[in-house]
C-alpha atoms as a PDB file:
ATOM      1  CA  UNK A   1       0.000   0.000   0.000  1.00  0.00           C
ATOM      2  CA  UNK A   2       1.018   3.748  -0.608  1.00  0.00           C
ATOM      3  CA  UNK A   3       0.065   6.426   1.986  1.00  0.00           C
ATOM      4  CA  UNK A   4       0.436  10.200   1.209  1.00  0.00           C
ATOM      5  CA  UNK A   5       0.721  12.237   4.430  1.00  0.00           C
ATOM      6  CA  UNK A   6       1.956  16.068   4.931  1.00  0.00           C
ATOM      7  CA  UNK A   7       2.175  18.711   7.649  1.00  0.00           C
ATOM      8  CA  UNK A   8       3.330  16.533  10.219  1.00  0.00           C
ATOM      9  CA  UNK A   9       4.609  19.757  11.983  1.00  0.00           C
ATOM     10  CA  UNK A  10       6.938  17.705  15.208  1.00  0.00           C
ATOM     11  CA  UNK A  11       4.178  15.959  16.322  1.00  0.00           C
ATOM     12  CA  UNK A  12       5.776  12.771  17.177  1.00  0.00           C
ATOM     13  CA  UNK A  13       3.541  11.324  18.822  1.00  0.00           C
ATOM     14  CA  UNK A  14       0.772  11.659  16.464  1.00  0.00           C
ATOM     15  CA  UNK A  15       3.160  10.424  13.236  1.00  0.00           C
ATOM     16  CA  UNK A  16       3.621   7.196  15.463  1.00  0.00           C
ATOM     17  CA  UNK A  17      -0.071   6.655  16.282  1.00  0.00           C
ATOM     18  CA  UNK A  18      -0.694   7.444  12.096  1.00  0.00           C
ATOM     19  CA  UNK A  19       1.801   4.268  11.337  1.00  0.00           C
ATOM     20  CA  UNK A  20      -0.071   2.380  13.959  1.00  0.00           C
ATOM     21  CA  UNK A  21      -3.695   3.002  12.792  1.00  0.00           C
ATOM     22  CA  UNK A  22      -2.697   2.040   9.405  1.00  0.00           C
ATOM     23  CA  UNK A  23      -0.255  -0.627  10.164  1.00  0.00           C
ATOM     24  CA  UNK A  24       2.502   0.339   8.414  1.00  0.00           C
ATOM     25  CA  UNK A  25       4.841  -2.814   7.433  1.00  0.00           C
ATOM     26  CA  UNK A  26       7.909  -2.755   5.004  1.00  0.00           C
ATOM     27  CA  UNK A  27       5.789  -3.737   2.446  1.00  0.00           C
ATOM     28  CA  UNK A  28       4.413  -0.349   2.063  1.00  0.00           C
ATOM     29  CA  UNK A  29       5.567   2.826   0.964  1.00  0.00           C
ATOM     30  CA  UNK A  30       4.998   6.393   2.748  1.00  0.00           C
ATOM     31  CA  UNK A  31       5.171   9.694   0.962  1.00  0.00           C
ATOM     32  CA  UNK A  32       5.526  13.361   3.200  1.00  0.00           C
ATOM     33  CA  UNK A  33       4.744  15.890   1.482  1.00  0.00           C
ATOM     34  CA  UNK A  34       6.827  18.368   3.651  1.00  0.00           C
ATOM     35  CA  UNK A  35       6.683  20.232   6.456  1.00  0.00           C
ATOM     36  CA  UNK A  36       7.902  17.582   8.725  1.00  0.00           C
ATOM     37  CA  UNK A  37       9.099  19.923  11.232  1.00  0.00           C
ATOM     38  CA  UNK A  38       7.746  23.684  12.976  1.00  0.00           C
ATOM     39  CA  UNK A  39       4.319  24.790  14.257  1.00  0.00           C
ATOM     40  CA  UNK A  40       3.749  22.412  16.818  1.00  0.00           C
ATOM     41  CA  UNK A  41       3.273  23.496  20.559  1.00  0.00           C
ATOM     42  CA  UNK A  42       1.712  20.583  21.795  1.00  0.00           C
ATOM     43  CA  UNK A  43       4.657  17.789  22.714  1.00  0.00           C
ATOM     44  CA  UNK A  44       6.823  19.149  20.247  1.00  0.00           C
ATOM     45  CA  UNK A  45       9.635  15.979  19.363  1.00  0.00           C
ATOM     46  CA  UNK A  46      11.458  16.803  16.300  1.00  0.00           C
ATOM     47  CA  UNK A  47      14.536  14.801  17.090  1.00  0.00           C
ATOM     48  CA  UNK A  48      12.944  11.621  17.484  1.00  0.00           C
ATOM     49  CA  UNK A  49      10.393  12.457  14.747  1.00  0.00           C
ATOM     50  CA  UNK A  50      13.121  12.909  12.123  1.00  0.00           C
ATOM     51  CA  UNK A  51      14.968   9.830  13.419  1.00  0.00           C
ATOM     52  CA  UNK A  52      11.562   7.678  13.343  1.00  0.00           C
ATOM     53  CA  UNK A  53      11.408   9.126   9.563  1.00  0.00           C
ATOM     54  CA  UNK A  54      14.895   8.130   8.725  1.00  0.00           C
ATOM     55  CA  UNK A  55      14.223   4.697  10.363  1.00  0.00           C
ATOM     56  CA  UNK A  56      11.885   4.030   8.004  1.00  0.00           C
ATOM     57  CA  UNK A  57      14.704   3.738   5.163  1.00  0.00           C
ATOM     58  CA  UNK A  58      13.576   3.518   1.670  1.00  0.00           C
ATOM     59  CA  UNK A  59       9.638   3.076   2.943  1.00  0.00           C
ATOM     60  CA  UNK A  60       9.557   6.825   3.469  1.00  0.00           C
ATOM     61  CA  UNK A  61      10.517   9.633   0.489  1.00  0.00           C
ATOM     62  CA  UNK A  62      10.264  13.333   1.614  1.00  0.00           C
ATOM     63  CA  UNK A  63       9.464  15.927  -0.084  1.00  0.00           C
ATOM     64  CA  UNK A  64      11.111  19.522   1.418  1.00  0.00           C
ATOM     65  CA  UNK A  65       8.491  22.241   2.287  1.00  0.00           C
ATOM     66  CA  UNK A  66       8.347  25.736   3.424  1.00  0.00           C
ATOM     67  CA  UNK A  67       9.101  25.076   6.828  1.00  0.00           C
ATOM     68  CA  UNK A  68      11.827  22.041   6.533  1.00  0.00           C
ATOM     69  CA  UNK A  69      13.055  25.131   3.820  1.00  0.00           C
ATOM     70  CA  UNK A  70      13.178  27.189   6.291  1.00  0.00           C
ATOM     71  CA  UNK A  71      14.587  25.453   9.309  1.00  0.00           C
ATOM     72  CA  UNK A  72      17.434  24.659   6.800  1.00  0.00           C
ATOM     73  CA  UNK A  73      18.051  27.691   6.095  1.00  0.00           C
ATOM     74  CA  UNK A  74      18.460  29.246   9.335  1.00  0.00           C
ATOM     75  CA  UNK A  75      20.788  26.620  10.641  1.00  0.00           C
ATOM     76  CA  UNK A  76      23.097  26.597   8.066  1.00  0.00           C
ATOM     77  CA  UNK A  77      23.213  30.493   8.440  1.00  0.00           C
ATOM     78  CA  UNK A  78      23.568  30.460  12.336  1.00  0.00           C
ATOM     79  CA  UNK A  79      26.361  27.764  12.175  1.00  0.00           C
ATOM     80  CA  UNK A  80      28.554  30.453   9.160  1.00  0.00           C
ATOM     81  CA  UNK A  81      28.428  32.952  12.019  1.00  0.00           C
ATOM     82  CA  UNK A  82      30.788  33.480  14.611  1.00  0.00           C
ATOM     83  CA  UNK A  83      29.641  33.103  17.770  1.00  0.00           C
ATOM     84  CA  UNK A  84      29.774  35.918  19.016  1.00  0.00           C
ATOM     85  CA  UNK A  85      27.076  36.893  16.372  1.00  0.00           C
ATOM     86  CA  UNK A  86      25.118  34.304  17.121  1.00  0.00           C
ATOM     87  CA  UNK A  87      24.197  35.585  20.572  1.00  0.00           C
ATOM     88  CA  UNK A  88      22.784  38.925  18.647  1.00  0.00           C
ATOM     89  CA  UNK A  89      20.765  37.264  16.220  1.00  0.00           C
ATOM     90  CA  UNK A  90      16.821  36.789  15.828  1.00  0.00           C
ATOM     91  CA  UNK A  91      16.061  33.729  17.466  1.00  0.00           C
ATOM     92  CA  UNK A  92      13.945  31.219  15.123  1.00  0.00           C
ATOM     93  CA  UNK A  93      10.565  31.861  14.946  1.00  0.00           C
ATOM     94  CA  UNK A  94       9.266  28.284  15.760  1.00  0.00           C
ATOM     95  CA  UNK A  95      10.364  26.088  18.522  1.00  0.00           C
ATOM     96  CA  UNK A  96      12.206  23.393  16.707  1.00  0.00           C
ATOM     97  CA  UNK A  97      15.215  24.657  16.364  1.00  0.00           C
ATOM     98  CA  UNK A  98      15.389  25.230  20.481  1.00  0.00           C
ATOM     99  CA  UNK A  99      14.456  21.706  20.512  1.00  0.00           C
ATOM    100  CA  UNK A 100      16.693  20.384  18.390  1.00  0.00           C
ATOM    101  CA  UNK A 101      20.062  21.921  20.146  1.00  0.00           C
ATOM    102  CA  UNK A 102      18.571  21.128  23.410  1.00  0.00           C
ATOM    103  CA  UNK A 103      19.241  17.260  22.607  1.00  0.00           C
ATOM    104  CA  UNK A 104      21.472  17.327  19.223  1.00  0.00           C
ATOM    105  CA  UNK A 105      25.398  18.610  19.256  1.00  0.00           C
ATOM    106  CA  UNK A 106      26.035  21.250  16.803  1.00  0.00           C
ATOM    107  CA  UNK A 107      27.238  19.094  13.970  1.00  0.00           C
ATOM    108  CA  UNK A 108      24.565  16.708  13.803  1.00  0.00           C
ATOM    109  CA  UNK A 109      21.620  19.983  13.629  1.00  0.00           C
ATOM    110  CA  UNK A 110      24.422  20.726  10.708  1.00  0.00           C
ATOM    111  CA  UNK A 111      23.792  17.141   9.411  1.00  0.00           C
ATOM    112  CA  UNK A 112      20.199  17.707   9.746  1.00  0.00           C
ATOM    113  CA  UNK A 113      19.746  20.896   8.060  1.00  0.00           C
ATOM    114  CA  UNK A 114      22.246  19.364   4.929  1.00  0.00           C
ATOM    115  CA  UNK A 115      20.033  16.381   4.520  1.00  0.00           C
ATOM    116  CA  UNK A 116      16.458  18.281   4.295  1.00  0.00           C
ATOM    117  CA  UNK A 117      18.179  20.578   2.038  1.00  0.00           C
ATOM    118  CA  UNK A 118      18.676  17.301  -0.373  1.00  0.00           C
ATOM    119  CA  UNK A 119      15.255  16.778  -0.175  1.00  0.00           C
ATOM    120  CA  UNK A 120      13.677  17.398  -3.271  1.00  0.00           C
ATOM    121  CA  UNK A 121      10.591  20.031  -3.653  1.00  0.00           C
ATOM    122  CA  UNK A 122       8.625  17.633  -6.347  1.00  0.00           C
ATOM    123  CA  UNK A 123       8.156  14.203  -6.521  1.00  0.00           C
ATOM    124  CA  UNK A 124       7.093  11.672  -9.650  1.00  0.00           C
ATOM    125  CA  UNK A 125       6.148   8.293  -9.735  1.00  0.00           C
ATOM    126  CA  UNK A 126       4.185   5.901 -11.355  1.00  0.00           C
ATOM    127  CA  UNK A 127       1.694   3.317  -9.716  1.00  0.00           C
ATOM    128  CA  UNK A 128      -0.492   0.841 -11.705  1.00  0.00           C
ATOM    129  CA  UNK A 129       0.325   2.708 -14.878  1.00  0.00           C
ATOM    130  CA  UNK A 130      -0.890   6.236 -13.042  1.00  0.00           C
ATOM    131  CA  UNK A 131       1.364   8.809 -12.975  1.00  0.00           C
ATOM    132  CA  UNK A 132       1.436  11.055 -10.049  1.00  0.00           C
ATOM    133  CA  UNK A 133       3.552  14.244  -9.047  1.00  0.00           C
ATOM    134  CA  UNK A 134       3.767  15.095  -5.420  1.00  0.00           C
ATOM    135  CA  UNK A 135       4.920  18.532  -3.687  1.00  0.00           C
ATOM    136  CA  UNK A 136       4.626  20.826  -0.862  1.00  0.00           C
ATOM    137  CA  UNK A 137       2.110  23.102  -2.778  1.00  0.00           C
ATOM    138  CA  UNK A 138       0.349  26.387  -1.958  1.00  0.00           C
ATOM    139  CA  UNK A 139      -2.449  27.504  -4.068  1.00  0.00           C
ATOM    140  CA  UNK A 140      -1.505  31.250  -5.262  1.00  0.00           C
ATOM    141  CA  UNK A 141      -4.595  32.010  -6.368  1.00  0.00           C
ATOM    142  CA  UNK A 142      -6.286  31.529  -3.119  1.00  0.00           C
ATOM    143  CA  UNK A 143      -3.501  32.484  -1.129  1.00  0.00           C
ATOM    144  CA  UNK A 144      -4.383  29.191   0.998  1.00  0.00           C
ATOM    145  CA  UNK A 145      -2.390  25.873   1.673  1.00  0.00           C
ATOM    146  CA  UNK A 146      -4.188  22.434   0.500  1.00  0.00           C
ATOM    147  CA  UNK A 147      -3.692  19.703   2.219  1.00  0.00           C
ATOM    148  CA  UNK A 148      -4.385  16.423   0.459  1.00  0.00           C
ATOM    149  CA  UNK A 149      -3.851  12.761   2.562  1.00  0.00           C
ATOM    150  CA  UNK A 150      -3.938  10.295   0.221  1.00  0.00           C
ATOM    151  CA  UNK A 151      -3.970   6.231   0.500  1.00  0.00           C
ATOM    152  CA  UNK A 152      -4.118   4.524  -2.594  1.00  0.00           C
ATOM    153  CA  UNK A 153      -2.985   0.525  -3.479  1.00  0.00           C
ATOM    154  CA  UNK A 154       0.059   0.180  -5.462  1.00  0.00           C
ATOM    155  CA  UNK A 155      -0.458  -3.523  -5.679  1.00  0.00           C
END
């Protein structure tokens, strides 16, 4: 079975119970349409989040959104600076990257920024002769996100 998800947004917990309910087994594949990480108050867990993701191997593909983009982007920028400027500048505006220095050493939030900046922003493949293209997408005309969770069998 294939299962589209997105917007996880740190919640842990919730991604876990999600694997559960649909019994997730390594004969399935799992597609996240981004935003794996910010927003999330409640419980956030980002570190074990993105190590539950990478446990899943090859049975997961990501897809980078606006706010994996942008947690990227402002660790590799805080780690160029010197230190001294890095106690001046604008904190992040969500709570994940607190979280994520709270329990990761500095080289492996590096590691972590460098690998969601590999992941791609658009995503093809082909089930049962269908063709589909996945990505993070916001709908300009409506100035509104749409979320889509999508389960379809690829047997």
């Amino acid at each position: 079975m294939h299962y589209v998800v997105s917007d996880i947004h740190n919640d842990y917990q919730k991604f876990c119970e999600l694997l559960k309910v649909i019994e997730f087994s390594k004969e399935d594949k799992l597609f996240i349409l981004g935003d794996l990480f910010d927003r999330s108050d409640y419980n956030p867990n980002p570190v074990d989040l993105y190590f539950k993701v990478m446990e899943l191997g090859d049975n997961c593909s990501m897809i980078r959104g606006n706010h994996d983009e942008w947690l990227a982007t402002y660790i590799l920028k805080y780690y160029q600076m010197p230190e001294w400027k890095r106690r001046k500048t604008e904190p992040y505006q969500y709570n994940t990257f607190r979280c994520l220095t709270r329990r990761l050493v500095e080289v492996d939030v590096q590691n972590l920024a460098k690998k969601i900046s590999t992941w791609p922003l658009q995503l093809s493949i082909q089930v049962n002769n269908e063709k589909y293209l996945f990505a993070h997408a916001y709908d300009i005309s409506t100035r509104a996100y749409r979320r889509y969770v999508l389960l379809f069998d690829g047997k």
